[in-house]
C-alpha atoms as a PDB file:
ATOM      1  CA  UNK A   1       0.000   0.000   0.000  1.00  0.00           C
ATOM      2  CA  UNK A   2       1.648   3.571  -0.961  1.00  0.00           C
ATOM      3  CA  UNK A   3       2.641   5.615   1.673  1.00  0.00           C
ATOM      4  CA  UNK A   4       0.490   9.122   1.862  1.00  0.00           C
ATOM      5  CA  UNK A   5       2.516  12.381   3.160  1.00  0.00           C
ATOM      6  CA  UNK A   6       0.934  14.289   5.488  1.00  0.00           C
ATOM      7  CA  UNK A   7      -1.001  17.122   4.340  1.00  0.00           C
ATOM      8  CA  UNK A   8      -1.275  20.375   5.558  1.00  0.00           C
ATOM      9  CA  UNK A   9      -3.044  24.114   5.142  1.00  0.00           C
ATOM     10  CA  UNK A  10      -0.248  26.701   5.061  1.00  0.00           C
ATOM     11  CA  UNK A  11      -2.396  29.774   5.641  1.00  0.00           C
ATOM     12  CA  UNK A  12      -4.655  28.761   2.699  1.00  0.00           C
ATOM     13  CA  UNK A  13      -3.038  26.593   0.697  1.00  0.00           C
ATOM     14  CA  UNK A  14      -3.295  22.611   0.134  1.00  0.00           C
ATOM     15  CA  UNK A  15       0.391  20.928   0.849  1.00  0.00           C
ATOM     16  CA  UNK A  16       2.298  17.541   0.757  1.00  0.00           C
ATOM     17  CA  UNK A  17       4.898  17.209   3.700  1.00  0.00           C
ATOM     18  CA  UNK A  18       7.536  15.770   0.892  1.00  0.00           C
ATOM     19  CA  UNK A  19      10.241  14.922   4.247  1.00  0.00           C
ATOM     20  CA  UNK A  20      12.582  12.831   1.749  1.00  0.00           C
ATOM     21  CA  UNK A  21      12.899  15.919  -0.518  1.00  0.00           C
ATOM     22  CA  UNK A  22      12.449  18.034   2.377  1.00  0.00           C
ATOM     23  CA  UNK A  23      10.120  20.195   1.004  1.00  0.00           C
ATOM     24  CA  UNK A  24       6.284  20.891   1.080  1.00  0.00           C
ATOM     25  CA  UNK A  25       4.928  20.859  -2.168  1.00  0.00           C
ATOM     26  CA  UNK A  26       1.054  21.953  -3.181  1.00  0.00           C
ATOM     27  CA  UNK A  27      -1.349  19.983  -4.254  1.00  0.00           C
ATOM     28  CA  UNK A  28      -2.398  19.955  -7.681  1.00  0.00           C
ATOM     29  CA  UNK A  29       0.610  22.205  -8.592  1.00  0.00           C
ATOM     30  CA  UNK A  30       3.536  20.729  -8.055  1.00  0.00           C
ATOM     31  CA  UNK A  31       5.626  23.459  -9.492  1.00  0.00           C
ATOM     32  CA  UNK A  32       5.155  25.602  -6.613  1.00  0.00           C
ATOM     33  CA  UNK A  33       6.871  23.374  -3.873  1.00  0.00           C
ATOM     34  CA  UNK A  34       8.643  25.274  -0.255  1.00  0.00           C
ATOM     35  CA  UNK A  35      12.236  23.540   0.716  1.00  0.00           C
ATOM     36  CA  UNK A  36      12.653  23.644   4.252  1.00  0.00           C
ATOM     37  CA  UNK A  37      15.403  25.863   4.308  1.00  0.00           C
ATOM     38  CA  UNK A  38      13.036  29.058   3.373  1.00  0.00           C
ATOM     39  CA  UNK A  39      11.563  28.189   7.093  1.00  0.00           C
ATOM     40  CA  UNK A  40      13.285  30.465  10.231  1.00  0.00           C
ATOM     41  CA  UNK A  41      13.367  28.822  13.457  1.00  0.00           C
ATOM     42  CA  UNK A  42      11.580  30.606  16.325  1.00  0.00           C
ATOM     43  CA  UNK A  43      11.425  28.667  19.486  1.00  0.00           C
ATOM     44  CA  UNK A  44       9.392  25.697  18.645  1.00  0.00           C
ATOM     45  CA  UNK A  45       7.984  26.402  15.302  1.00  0.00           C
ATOM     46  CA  UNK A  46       9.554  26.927  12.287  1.00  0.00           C
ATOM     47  CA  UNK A  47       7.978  30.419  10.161  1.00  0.00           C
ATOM     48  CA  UNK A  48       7.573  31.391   6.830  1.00  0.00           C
ATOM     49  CA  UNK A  49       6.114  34.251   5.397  1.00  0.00           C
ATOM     50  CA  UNK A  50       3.046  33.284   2.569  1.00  0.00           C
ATOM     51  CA  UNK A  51       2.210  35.925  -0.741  1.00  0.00           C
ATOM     52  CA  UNK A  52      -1.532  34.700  -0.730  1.00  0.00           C
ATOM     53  CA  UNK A  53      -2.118  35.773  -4.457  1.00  0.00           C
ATOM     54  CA  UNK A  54       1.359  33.885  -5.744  1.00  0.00           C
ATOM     55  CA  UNK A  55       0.810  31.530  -2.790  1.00  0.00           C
ATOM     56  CA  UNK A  56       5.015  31.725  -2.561  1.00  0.00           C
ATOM     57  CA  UNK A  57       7.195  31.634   0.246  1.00  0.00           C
ATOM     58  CA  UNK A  58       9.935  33.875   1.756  1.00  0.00           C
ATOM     59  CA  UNK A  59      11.888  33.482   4.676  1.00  0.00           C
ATOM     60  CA  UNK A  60      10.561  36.155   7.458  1.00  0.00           C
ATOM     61  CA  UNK A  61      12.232  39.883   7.059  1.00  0.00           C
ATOM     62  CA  UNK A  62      15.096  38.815   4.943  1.00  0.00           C
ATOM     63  CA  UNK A  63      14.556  40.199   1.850  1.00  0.00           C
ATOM     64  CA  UNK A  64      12.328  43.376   1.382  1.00  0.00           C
ATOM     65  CA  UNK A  65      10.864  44.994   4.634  1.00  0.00           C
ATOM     66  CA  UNK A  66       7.917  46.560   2.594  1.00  0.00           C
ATOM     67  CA  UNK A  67       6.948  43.090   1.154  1.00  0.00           C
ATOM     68  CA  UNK A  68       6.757  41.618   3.905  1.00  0.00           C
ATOM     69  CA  UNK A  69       3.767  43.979   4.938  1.00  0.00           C
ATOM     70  CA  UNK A  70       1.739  42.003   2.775  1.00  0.00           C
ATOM     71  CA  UNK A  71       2.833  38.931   3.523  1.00  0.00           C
ATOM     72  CA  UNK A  72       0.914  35.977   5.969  1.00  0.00           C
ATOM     73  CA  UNK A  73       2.587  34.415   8.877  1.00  0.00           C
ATOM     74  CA  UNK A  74       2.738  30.734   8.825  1.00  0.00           C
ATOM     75  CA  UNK A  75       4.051  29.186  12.003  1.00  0.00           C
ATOM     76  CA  UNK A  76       4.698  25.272  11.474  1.00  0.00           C
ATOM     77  CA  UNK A  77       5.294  22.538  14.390  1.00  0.00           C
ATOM     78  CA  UNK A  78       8.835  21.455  13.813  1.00  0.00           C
ATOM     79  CA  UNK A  79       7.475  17.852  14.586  1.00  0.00           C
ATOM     80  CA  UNK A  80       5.791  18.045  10.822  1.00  0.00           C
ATOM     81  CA  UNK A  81       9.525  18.566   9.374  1.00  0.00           C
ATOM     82  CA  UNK A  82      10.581  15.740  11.052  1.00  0.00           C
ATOM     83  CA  UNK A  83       8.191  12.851  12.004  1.00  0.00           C
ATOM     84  CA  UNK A  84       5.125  11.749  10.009  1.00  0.00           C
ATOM     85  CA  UNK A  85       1.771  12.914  11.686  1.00  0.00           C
ATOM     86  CA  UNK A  86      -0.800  11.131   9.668  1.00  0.00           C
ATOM     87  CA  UNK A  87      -2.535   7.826  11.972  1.00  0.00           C
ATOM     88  CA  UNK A  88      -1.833   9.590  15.252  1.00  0.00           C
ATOM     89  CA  UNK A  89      -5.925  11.490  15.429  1.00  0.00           C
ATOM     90  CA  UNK A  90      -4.714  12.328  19.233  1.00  0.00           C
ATOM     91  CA  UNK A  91      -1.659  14.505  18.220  1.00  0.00           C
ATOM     92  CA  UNK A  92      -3.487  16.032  14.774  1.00  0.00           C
ATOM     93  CA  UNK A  93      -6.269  17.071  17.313  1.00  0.00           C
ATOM     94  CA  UNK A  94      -3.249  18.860  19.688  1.00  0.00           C
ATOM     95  CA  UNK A  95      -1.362  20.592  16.890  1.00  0.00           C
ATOM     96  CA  UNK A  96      -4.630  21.869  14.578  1.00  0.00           C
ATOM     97  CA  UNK A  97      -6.151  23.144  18.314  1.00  0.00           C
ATOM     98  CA  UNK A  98      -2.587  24.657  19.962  1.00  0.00           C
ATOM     99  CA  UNK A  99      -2.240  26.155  15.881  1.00  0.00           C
ATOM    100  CA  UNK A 100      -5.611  27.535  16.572  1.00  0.00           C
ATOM    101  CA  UNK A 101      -5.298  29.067  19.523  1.00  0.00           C
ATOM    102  CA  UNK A 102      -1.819  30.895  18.474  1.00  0.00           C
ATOM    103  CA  UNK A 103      -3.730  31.601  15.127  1.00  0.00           C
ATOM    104  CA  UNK A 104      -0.729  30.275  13.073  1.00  0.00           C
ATOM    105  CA  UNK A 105      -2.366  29.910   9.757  1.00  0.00           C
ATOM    106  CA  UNK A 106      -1.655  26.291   9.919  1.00  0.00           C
ATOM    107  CA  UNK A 107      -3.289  23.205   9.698  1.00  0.00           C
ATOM    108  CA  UNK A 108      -2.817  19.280   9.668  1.00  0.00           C
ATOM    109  CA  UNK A 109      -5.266  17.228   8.398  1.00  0.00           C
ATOM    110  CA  UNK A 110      -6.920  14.462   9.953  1.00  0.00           C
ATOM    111  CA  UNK A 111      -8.506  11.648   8.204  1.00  0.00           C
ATOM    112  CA  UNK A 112     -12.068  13.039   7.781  1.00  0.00           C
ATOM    113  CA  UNK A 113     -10.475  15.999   6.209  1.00  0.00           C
ATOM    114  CA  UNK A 114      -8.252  14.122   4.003  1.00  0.00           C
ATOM    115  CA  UNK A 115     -11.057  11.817   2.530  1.00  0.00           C
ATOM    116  CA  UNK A 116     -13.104  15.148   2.080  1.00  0.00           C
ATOM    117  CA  UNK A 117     -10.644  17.275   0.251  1.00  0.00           C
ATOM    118  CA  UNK A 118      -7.364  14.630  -1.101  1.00  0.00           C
ATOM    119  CA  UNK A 119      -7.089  15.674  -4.272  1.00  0.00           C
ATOM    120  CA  UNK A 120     -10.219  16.890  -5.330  1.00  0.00           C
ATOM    121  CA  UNK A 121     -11.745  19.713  -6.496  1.00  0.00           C
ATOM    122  CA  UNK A 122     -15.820  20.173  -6.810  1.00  0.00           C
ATOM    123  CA  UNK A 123     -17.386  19.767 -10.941  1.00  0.00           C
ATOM    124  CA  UNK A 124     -19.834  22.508 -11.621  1.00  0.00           C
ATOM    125  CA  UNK A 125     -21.650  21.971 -14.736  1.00  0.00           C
ATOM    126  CA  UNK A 126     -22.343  25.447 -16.511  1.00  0.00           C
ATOM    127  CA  UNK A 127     -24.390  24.831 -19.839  1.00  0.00           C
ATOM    128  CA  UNK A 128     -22.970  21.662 -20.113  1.00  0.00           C
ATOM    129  CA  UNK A 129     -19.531  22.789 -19.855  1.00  0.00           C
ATOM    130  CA  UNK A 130     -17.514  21.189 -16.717  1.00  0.00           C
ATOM    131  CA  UNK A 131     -15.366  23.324 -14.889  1.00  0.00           C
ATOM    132  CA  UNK A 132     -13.630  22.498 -11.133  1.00  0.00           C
ATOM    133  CA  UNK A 133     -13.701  24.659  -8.613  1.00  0.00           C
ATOM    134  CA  UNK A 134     -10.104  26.172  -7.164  1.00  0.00           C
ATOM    135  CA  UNK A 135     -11.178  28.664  -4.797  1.00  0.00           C
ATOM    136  CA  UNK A 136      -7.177  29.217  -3.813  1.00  0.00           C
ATOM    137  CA  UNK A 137      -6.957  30.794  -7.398  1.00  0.00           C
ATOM    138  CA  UNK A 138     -10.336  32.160  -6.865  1.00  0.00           C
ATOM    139  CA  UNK A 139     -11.307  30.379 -10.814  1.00  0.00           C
ATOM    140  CA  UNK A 140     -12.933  27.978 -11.983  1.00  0.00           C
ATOM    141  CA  UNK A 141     -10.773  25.690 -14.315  1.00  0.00           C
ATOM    142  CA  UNK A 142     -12.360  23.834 -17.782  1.00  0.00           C
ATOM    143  CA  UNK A 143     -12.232  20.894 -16.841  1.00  0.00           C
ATOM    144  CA  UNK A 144     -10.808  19.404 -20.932  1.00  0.00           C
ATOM    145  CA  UNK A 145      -9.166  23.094 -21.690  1.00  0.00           C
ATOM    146  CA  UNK A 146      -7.607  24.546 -18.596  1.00  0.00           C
ATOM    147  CA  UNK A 147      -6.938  27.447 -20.807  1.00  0.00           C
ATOM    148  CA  UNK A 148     -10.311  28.533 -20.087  1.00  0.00           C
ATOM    149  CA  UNK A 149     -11.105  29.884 -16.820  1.00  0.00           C
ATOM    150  CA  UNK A 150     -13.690  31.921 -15.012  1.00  0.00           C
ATOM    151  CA  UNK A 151     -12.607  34.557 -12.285  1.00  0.00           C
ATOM    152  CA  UNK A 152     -15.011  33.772  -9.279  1.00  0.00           C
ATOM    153  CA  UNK A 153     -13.220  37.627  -7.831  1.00  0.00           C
ATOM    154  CA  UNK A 154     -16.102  39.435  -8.525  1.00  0.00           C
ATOM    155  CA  UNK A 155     -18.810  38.000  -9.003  1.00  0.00           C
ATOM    156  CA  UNK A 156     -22.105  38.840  -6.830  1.00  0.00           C
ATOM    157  CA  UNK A 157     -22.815  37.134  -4.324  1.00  0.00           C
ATOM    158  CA  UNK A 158     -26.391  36.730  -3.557  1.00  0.00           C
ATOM    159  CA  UNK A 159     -28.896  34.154  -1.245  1.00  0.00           C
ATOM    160  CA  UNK A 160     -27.144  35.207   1.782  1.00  0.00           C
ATOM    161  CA  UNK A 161     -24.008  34.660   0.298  1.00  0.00           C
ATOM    162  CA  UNK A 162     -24.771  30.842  -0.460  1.00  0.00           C
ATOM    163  CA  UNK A 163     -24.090  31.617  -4.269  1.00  0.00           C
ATOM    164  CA  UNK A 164     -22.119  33.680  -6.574  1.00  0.00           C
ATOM    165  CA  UNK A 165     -24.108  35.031  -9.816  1.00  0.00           C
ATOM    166  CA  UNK A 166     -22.479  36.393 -12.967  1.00  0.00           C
ATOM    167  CA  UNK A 167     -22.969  36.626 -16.714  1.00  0.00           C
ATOM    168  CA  UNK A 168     -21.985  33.427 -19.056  1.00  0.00           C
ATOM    169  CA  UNK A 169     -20.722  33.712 -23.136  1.00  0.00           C
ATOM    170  CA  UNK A 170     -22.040  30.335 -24.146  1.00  0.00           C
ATOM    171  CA  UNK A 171     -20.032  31.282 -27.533  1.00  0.00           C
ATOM    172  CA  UNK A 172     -16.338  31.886 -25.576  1.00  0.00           C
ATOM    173  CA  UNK A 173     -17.200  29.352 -22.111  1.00  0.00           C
ATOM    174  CA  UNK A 174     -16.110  32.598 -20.380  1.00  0.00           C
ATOM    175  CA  UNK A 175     -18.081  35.361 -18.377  1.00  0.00           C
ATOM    176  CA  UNK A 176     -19.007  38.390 -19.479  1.00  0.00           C
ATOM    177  CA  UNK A 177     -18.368  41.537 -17.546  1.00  0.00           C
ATOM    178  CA  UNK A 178     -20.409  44.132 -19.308  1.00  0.00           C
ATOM    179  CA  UNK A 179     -23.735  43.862 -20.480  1.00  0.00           C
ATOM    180  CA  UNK A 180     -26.048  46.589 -22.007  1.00  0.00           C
ATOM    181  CA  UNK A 181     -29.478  47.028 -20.347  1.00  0.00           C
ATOM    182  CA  UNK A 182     -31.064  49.049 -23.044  1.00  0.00           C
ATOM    183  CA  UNK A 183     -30.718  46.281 -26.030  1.00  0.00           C
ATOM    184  CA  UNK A 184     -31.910  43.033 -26.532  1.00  0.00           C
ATOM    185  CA  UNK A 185     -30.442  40.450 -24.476  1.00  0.00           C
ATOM    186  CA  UNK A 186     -28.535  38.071 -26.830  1.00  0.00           C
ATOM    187  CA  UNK A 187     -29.265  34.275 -26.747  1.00  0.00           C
ATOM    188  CA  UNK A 188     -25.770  32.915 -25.917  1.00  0.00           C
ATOM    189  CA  UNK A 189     -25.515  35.102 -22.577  1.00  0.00           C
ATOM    190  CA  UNK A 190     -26.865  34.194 -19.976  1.00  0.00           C
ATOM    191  CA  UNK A 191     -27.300  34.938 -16.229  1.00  0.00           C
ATOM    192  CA  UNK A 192     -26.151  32.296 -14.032  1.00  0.00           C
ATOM    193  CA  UNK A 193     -26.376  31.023 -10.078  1.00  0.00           C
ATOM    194  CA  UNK A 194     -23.600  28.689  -8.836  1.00  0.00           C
ATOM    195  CA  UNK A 195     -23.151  28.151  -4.908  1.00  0.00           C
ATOM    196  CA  UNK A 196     -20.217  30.252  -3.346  1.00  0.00           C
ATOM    197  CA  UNK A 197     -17.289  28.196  -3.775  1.00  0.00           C
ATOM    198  CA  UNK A 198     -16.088  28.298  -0.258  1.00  0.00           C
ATOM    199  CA  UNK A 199     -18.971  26.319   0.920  1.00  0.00           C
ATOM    200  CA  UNK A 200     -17.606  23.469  -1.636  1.00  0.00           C
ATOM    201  CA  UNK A 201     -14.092  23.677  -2.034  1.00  0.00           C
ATOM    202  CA  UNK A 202     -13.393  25.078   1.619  1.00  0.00           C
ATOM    203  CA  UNK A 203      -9.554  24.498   1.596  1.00  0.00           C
ATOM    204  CA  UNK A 204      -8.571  28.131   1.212  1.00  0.00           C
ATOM    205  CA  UNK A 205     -10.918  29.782   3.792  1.00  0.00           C
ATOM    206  CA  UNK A 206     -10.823  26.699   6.741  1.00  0.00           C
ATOM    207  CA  UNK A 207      -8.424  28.664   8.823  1.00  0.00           C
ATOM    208  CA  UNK A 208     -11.193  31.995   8.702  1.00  0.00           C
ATOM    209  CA  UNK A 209     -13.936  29.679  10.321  1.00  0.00           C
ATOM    210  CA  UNK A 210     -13.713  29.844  14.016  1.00  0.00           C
ATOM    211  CA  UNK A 211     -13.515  26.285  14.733  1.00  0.00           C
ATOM    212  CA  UNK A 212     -10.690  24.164  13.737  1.00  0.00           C
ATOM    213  CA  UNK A 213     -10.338  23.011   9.867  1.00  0.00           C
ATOM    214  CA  UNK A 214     -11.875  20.056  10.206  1.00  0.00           C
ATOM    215  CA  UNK A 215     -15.003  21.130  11.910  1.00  0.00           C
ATOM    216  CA  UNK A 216     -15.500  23.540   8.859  1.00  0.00           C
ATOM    217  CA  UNK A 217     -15.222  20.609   6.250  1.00  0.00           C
ATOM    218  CA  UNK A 218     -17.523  18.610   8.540  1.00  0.00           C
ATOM    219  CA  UNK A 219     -20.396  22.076   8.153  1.00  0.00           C
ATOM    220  CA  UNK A 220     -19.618  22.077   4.140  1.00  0.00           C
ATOM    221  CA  UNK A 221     -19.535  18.373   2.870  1.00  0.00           C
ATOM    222  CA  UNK A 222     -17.496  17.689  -0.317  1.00  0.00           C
ATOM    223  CA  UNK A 223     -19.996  17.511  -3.588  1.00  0.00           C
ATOM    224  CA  UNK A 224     -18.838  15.879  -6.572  1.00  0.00           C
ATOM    225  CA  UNK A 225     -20.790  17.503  -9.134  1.00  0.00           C
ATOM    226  CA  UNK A 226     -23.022  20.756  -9.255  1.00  0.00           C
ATOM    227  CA  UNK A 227     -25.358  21.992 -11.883  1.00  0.00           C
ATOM    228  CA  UNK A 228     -25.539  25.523 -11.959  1.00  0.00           C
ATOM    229  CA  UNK A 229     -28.553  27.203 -12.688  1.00  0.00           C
ATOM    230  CA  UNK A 230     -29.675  29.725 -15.377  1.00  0.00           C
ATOM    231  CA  UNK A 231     -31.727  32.319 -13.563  1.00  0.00           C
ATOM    232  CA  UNK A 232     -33.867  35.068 -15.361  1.00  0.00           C
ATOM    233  CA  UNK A 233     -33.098  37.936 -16.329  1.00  0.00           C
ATOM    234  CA  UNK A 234     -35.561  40.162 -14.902  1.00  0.00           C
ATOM    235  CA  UNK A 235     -34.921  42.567 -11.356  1.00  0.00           C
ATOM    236  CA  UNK A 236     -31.543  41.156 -10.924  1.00  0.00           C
ATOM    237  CA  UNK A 237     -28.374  43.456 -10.001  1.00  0.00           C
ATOM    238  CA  UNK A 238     -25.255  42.749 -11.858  1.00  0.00           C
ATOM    239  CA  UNK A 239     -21.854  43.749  -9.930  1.00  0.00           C
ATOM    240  CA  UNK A 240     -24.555  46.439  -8.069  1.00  0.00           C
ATOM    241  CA  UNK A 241     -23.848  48.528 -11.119  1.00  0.00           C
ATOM    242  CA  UNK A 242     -26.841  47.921 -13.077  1.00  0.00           C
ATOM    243  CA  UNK A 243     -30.324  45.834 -13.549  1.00  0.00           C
ATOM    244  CA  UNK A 244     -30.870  43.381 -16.073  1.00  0.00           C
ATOM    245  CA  UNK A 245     -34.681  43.488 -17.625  1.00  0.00           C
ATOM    246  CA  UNK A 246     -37.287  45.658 -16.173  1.00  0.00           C
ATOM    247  CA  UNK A 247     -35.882  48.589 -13.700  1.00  0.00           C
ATOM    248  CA  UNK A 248     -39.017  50.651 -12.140  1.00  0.00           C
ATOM    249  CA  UNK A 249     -38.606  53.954 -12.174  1.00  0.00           C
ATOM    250  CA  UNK A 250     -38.061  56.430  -8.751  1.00  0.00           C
ATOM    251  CA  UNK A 251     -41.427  57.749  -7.349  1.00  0.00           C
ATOM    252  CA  UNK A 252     -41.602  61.637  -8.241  1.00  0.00           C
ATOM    253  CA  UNK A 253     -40.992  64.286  -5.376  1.00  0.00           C
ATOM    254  CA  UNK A 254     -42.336  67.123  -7.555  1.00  0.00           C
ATOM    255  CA  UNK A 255     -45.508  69.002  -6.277  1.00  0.00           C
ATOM    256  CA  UNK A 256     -47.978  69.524  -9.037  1.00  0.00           C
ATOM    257  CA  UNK A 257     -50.046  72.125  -9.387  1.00  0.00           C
ATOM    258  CA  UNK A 258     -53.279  69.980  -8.427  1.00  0.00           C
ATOM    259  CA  UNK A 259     -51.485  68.991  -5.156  1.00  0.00           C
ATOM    260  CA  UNK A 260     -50.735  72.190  -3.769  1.00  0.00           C
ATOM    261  CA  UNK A 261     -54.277  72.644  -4.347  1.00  0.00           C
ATOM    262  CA  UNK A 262     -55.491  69.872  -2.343  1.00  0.00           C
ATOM    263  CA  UNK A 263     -52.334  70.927   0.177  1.00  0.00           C
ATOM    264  CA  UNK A 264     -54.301  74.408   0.686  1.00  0.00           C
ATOM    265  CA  UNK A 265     -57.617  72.804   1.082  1.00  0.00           C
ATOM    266  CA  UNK A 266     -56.621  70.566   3.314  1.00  0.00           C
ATOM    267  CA  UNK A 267     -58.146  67.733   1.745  1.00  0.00           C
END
């Protein structure tokens, strides 16, 4: 039976504990991979500083003081660089709560989380087009081109923030970011409802919830495949900027002539 590295959420990021290599490496990207020499001892954890958009790694206040400003503070056990974790639910339970507690953007995962999130990555069906859901990159992926993607950055959220809501080019597989209320409506766009991706592909915002990791995969189960839905047109708001479809018009405030009548009458 193969042997499984431990995996781990550095600050929102899905990683392999690669100890022969001696390096953590993501999952699903294995070009972006952290040796263990970027990592600065401090007491009893080892620390890296984490670009979330690049999701790379610097070793803390070496290179560029200003860059670090916008950097994310990973502090990492150094019993994960050096013993594996994974079996032992006891001592996953004591790191993931101390890690917690001292808000160390990091997380081990136990076996319910691993089954839940090893490796996969939610299939929303848009028009009959599959795409997966990477809420780290904050896209969704084609799931045949990769070439195609869908920024999930700003799209509206709506339903109490259950789902996210934008415009789809059935012609291009893409979304469309402008569309003209005062013309027709063409057939190929349309206006569609998919749930928020955090509440299916939770990896990247786990360590936000205020329970441990595994208590927030246990709230949001993993689904394998989602249909989104085509909504209608009419009364919706797209990006808060405009409506799509019928927009009523604001009540007057001017005072007519008959009004002031009925104003000095009393009436």
């Amino acid at each position: 039976m193969p042997v499984i590295d431990d995996q781990v959420i550095l600050y929102n990021t899905l990683f392999e504990v690669d100890r022969p290599r001696k390096r953590f490496v993501e999952s699903g990207n294995r070009l972006n991979s952290i040796p263990f020499s970027t990592f600065k001892q401090e007491g009893d954890k080892m620390v890296i500083d984490i670009d979330p958009d690049s999701r790379s790694a610097y070793k803390p206040k070496i290179d560029n003081p200003l860059l670090h400003a916008f950097m994310k503070k990973v502090k990492v056990p150094k019993s994960v660089f050096e013993n594996e974790i994974g079996g032992n639910e006891k001592l996953i339970q004591e790191i993931n709560q101390k890690s917690f507690e001292e808000k160390s953007n990091f997380q081990i995962l136990n076996s319910a989380s691993r089954f839940r999130i090893n490796g996969k990555r939610p299939i929303v069906s848009i028009e009959g087009e599959p795409f997966k859901f990477h809420h780290e990159k904050q896209l969704l992926i084609h799931l045949i081109d990769d070439s195609i993607t869908i920024s999930t950055k700003y799209m509206t959220e709506v339903n109490d923030l259950k789902s996210l809501q934008f415009i789809y080019n059935k012609k291009t597989k893409r979304s469309e970011e402008f569309l003209n209320k005062n013309e027709p409506i063409p057939d190929h766009l349309v206006l569609i409802r998919i749930p928020n991706p955090l509440r299916l592909d939770p990896v990247g915002e786990a360590l936000k919830w205020d329970k441990p990791a595994h208590d927030f995969l246990a709230q949001f189960p993993y689904k394998d495949n989602v249909v989104a839905k085509v909504v209608p047109w009419k009364n919706f708001w797209i990006k808060e900027k405009m409506m799509i479809g019928e927009q009523k018009k604001p009540q007057s405030t001017k005072i007519t002539r008959s009004k002031k009548k009925e104003m000095a009458s009393g009436s």
